[in-house]
PDB file of N, CA and C in Angstrom:
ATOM      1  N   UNK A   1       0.841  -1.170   0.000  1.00  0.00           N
ATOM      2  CA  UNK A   1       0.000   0.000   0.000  1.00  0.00           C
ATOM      3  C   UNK A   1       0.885   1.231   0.000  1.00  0.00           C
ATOM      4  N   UNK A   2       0.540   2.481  -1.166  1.00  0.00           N
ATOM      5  CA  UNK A   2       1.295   3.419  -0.755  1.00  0.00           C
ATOM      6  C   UNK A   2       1.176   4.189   0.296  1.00  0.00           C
ATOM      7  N   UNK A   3       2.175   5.088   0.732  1.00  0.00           N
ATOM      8  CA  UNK A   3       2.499   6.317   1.557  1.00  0.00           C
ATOM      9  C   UNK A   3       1.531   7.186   1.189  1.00  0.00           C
ATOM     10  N   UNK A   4       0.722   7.453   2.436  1.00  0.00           N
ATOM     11  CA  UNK A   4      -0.480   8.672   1.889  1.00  0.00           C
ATOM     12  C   UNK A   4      -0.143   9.920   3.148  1.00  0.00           C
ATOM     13  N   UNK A   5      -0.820  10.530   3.117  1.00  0.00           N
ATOM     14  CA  UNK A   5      -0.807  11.842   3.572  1.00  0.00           C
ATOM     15  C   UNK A   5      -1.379  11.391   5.194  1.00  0.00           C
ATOM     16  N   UNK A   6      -1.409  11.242   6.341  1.00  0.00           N
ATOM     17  CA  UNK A   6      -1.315  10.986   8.002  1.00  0.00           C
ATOM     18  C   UNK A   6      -2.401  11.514   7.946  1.00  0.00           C
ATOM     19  N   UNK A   7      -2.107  12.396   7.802  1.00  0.00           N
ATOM     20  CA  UNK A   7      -3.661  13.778   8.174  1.00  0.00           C
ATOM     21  C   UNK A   7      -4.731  13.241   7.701  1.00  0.00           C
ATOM     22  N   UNK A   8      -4.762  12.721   6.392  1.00  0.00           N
ATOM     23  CA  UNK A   8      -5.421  12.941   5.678  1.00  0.00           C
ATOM     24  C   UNK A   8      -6.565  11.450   5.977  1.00  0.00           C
ATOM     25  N   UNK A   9      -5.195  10.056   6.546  1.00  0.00           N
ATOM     26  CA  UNK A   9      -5.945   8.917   6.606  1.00  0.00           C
ATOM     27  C   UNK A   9      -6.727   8.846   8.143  1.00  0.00           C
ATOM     28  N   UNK A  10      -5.880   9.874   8.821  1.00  0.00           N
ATOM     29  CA  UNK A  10      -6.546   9.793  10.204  1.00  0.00           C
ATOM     30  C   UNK A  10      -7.958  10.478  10.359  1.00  0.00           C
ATOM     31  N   UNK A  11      -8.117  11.803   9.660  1.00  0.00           N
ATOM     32  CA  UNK A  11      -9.562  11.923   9.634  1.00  0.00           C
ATOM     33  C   UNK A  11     -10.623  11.619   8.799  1.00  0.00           C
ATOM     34  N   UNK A  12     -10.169  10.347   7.989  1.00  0.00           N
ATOM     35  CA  UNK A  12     -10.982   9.461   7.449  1.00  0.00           C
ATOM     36  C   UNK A  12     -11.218   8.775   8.188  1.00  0.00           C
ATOM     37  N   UNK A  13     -10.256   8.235   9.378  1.00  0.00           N
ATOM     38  CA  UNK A  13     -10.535   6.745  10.088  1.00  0.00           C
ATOM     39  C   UNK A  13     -11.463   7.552  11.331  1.00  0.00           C
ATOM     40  N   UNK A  14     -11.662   8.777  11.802  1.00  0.00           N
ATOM     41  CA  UNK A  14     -12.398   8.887  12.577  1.00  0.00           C
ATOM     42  C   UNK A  14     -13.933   9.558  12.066  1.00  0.00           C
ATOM     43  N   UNK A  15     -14.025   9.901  10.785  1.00  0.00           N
ATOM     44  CA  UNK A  15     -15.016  10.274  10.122  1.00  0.00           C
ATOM     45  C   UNK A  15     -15.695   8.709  10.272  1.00  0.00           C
ATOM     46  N   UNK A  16     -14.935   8.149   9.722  1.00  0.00           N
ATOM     47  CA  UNK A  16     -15.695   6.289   9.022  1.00  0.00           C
ATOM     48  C   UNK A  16     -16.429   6.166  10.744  1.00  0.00           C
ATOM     49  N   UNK A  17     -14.796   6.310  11.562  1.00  0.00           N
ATOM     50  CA  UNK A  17     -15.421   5.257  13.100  1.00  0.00           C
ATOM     51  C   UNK A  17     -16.703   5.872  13.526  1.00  0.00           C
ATOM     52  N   UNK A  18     -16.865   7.366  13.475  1.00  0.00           N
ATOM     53  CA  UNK A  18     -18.271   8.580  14.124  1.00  0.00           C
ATOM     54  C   UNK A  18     -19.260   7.652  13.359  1.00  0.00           C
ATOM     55  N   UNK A  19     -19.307   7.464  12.073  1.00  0.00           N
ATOM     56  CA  UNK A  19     -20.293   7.121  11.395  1.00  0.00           C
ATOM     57  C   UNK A  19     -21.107   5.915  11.590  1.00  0.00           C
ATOM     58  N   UNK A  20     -20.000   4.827  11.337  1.00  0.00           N
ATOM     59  CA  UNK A  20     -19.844   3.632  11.612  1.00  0.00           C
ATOM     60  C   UNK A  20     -20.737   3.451  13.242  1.00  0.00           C
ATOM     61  N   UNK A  21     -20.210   3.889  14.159  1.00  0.00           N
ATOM     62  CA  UNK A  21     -20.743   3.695  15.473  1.00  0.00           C
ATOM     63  C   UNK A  21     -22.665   4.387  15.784  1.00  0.00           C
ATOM     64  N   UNK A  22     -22.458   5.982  14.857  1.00  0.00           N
ATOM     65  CA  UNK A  22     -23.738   6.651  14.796  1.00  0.00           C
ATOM     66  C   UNK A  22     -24.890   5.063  14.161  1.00  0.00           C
ATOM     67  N   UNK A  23     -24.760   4.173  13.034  1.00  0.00           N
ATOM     68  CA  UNK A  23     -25.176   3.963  12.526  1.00  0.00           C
ATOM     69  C   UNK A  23     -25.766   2.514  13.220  1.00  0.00           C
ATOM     70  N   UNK A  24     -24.637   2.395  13.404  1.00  0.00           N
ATOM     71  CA  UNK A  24     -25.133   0.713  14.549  1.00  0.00           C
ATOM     72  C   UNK A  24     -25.536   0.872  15.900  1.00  0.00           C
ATOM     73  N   UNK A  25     -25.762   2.297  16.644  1.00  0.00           N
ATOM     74  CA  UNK A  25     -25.825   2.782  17.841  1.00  0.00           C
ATOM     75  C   UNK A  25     -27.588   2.603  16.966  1.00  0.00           C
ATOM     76  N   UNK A  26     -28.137   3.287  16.214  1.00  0.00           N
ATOM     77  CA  UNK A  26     -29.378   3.816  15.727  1.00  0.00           C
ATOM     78  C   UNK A  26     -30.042   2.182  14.840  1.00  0.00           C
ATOM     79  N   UNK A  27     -29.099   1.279  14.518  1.00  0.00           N
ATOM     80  CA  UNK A  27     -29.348  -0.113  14.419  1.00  0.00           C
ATOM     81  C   UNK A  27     -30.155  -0.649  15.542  1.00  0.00           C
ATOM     82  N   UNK A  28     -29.368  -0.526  16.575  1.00  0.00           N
ATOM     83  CA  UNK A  28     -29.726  -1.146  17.700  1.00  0.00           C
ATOM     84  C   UNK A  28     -31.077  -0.944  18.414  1.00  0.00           C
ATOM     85  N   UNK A  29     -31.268   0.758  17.820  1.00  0.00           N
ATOM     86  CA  UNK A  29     -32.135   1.304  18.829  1.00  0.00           C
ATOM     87  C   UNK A  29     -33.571   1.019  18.126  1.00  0.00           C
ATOM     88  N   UNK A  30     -33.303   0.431  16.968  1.00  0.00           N
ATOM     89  CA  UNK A  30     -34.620   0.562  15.787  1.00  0.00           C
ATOM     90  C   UNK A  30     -34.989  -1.033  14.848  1.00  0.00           C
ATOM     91  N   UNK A  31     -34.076  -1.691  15.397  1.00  0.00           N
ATOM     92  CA  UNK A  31     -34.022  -3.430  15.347  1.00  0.00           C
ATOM     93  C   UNK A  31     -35.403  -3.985  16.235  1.00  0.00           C
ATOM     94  N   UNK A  32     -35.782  -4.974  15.579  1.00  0.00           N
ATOM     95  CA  UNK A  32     -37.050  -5.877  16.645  1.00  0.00           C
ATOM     96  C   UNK A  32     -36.505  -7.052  16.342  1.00  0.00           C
ATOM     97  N   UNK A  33     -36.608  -7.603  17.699  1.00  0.00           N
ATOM     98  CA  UNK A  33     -36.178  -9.154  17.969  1.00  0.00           C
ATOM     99  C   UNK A  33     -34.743  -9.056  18.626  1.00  0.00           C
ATOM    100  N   UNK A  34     -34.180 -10.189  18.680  1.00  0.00           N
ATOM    101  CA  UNK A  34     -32.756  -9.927  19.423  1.00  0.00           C
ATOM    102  C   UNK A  34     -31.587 -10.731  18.718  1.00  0.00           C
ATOM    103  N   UNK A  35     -31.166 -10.778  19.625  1.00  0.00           N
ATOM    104  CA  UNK A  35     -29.789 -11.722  19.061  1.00  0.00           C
ATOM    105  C   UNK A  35     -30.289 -13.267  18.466  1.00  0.00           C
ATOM    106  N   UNK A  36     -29.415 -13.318  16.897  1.00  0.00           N
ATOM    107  CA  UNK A  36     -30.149 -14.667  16.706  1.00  0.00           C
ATOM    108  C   UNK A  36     -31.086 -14.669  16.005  1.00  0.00           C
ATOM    109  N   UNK A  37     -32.107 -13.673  15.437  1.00  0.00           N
ATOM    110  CA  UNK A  37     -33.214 -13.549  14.613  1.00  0.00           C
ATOM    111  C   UNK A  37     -33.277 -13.347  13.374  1.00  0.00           C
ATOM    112  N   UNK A  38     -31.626 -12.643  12.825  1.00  0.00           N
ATOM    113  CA  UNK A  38     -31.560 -12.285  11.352  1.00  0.00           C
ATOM    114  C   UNK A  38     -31.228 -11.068  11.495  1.00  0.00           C
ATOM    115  N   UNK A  39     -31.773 -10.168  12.309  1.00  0.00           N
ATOM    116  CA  UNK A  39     -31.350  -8.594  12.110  1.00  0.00           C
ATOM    117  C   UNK A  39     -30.386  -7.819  12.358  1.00  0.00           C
ATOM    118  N   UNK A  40     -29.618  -8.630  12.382  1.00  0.00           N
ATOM    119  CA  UNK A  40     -27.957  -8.163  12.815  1.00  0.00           C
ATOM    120  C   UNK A  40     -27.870  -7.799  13.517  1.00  0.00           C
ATOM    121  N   UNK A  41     -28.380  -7.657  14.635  1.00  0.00           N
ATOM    122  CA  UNK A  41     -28.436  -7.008  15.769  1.00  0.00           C
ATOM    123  C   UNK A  41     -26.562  -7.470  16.692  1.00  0.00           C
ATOM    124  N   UNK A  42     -26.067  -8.548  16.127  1.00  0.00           N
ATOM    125  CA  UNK A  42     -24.745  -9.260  16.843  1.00  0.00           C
ATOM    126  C   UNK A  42     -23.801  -8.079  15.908  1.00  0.00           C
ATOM    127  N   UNK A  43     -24.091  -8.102  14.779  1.00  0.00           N
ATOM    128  CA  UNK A  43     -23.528  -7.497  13.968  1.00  0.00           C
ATOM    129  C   UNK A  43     -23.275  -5.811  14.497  1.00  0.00           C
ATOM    130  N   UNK A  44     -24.345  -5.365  15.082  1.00  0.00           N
ATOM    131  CA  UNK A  44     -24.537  -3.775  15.224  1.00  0.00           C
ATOM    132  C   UNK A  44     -23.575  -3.630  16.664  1.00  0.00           C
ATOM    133  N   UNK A  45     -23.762  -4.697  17.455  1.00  0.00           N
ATOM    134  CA  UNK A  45     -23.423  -4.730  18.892  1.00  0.00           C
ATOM    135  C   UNK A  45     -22.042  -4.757  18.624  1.00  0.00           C
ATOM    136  N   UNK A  46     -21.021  -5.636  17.427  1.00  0.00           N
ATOM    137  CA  UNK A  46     -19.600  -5.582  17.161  1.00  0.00           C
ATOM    138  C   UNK A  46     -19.185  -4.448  16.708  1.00  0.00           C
ATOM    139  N   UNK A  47     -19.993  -3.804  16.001  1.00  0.00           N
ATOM    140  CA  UNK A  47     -19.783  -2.214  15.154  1.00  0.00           C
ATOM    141  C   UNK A  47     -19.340  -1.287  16.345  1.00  0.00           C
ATOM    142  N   UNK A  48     -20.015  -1.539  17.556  1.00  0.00           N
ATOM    143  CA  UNK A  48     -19.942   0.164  17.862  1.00  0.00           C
ATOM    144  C   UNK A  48     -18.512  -0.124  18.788  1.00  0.00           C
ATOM    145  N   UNK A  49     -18.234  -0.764  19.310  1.00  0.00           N
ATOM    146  CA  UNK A  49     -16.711  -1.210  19.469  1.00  0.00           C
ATOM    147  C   UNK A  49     -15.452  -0.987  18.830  1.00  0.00           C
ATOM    148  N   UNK A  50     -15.464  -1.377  17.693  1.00  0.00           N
ATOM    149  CA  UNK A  50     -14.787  -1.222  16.036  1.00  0.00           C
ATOM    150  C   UNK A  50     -15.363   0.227  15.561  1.00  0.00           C
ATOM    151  N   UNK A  51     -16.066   0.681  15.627  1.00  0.00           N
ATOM    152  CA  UNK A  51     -16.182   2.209  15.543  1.00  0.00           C
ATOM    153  C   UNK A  51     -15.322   2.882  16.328  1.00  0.00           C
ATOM    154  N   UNK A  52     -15.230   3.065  17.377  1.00  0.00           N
ATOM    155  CA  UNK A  52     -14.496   3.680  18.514  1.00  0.00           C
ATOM    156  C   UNK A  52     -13.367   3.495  18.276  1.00  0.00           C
ATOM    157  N   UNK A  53     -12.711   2.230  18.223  1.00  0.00           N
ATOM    158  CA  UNK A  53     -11.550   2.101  18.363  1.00  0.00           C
ATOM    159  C   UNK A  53     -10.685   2.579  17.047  1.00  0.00           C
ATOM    160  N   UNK A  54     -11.603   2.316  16.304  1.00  0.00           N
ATOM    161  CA  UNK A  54     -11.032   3.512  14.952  1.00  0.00           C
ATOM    162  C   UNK A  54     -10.671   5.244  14.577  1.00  0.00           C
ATOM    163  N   UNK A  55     -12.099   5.559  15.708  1.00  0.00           N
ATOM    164  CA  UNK A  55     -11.886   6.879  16.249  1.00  0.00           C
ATOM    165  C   UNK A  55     -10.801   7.100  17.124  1.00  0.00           C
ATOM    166  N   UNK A  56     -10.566   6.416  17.934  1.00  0.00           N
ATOM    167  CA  UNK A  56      -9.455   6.271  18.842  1.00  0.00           C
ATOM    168  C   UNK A  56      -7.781   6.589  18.435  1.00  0.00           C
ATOM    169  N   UNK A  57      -8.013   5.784  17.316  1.00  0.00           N
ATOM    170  CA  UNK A  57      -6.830   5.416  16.813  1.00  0.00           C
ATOM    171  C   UNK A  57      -6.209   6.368  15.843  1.00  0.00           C
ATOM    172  N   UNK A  58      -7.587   7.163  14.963  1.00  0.00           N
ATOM    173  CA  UNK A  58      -7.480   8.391  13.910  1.00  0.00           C
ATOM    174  C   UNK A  58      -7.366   9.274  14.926  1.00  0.00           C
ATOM    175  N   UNK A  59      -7.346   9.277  15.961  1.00  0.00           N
ATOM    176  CA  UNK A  59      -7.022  10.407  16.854  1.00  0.00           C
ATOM    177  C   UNK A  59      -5.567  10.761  17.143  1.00  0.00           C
ATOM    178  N   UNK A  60      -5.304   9.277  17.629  1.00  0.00           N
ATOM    179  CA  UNK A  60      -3.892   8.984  17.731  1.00  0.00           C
ATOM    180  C   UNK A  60      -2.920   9.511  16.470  1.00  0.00           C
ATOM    181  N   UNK A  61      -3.583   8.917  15.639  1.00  0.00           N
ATOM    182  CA  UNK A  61      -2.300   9.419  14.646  1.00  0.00           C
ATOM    183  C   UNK A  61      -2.246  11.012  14.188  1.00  0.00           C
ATOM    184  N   UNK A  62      -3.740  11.645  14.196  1.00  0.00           N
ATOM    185  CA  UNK A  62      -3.658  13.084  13.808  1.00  0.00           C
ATOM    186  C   UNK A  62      -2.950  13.607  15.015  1.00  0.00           C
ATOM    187  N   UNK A  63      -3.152  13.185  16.305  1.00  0.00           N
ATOM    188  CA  UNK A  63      -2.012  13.729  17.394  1.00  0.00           C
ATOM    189  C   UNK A  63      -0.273  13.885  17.063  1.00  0.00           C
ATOM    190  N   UNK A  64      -0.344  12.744  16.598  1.00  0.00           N
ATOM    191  CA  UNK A  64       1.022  12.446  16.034  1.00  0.00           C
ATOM    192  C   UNK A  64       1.436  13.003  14.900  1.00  0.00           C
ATOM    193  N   UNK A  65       0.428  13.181  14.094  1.00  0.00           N
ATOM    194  CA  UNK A  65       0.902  13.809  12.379  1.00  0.00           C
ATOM    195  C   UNK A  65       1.151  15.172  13.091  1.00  0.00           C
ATOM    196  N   UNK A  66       0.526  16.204  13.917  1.00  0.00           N
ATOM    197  CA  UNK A  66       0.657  17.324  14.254  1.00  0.00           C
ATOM    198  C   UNK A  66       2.132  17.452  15.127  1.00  0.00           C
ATOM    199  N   UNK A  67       2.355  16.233  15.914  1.00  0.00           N
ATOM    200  CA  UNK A  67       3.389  16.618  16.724  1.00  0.00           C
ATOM    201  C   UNK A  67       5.036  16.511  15.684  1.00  0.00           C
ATOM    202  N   UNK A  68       4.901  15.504  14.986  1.00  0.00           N
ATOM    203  CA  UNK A  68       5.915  15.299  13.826  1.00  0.00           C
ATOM    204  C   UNK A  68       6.020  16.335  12.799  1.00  0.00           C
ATOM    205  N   UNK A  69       5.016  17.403  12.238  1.00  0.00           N
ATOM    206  CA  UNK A  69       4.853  18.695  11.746  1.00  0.00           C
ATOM    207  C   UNK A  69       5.815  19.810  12.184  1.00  0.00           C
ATOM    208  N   UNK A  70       5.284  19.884  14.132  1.00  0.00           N
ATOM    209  CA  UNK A  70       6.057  20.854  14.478  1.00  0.00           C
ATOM    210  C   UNK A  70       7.265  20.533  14.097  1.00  0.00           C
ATOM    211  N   UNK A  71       8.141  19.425  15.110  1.00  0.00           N
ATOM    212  CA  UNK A  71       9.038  19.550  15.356  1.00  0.00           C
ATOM    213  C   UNK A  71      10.006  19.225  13.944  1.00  0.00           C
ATOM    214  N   UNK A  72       9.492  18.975  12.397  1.00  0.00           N
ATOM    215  CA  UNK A  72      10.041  18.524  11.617  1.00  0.00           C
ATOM    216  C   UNK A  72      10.659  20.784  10.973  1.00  0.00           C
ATOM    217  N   UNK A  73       8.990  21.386  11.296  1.00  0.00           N
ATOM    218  CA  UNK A  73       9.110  22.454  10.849  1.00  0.00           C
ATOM    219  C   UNK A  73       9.992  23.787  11.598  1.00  0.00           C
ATOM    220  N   UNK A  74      10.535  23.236  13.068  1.00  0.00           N
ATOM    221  CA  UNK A  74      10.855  24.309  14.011  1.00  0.00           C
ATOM    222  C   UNK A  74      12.409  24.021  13.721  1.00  0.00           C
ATOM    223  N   UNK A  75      12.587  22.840  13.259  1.00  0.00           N
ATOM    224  CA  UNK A  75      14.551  22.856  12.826  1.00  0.00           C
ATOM    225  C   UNK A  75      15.011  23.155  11.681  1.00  0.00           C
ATOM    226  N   UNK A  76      16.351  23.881  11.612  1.00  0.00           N
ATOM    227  CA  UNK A  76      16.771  24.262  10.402  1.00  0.00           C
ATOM    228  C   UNK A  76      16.476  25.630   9.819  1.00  0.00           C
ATOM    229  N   UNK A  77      15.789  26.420  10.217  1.00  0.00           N
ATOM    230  CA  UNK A  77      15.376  27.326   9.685  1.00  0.00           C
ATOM    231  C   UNK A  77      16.815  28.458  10.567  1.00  0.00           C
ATOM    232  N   UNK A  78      17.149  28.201  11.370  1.00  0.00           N
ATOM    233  CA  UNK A  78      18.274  29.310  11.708  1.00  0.00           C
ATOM    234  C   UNK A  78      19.478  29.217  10.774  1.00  0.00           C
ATOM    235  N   UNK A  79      19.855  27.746  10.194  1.00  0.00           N
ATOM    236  CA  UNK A  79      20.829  27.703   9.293  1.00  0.00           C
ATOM    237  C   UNK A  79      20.642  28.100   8.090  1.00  0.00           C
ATOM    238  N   UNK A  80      19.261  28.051   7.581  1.00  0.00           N
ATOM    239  CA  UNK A  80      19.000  28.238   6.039  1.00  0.00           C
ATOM    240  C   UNK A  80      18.610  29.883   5.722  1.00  0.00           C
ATOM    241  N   UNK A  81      19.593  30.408   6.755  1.00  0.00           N
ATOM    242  CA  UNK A  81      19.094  32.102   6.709  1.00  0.00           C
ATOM    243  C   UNK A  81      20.560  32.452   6.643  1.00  0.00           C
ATOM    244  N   UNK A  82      21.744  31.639   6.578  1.00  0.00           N
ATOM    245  CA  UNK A  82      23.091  32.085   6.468  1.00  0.00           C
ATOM    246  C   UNK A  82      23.814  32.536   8.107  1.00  0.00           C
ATOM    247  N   UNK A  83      23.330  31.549   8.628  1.00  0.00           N
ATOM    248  CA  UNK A  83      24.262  31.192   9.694  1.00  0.00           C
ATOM    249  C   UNK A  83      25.336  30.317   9.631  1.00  0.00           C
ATOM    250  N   UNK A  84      26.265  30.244  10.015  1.00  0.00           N
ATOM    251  CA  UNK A  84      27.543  29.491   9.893  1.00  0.00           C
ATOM    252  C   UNK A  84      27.831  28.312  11.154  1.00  0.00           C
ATOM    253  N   UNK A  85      27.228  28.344  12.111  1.00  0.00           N
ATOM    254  CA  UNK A  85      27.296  27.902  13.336  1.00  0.00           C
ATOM    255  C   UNK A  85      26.397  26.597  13.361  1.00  0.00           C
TER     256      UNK A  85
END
């Protein structure tokens, strides 16, 4: 898989997880019958777990894409102005 943009995959993975979880949270709440009947209801109950933890995780890395930003952008700039030191 290629190298994509951090930023870019992390607030996809927490867009998908919000969604993902909104959707099987509102599964659950609007399902008749229970576990075992056909209505995925096992299915909705695994989602909102795997939602989160996706949010979780797109969090994690946009934390990280931001902290690797600074510190990639705060060095070097005293030398590339014609310092010698």
């Amino acid at each position: 898989m290629g190298r994509g943009n951090a930023r870019t995959g992390a607030m996809a993975a927490m867009a998908v997880g919000l969604v993902g979880t909104a959707l099987a949270a509102l599964h659950l709440a609007t399902s008749s019958g229970g576990p075992g009947t056909g209505n995925g209801m096992v299915g909705a109950i695994g989602a909102i777990p795997l939602g989160l933890i996706a949010t979780t995780l797109g969090r994690r890395v946009l934390a990280r894409s931001r902290r690797t930003e600074r510190s990639a952008g705060s060095g070097g700039h005293e030398r590339e102005f014609g310092s010698t030191s």
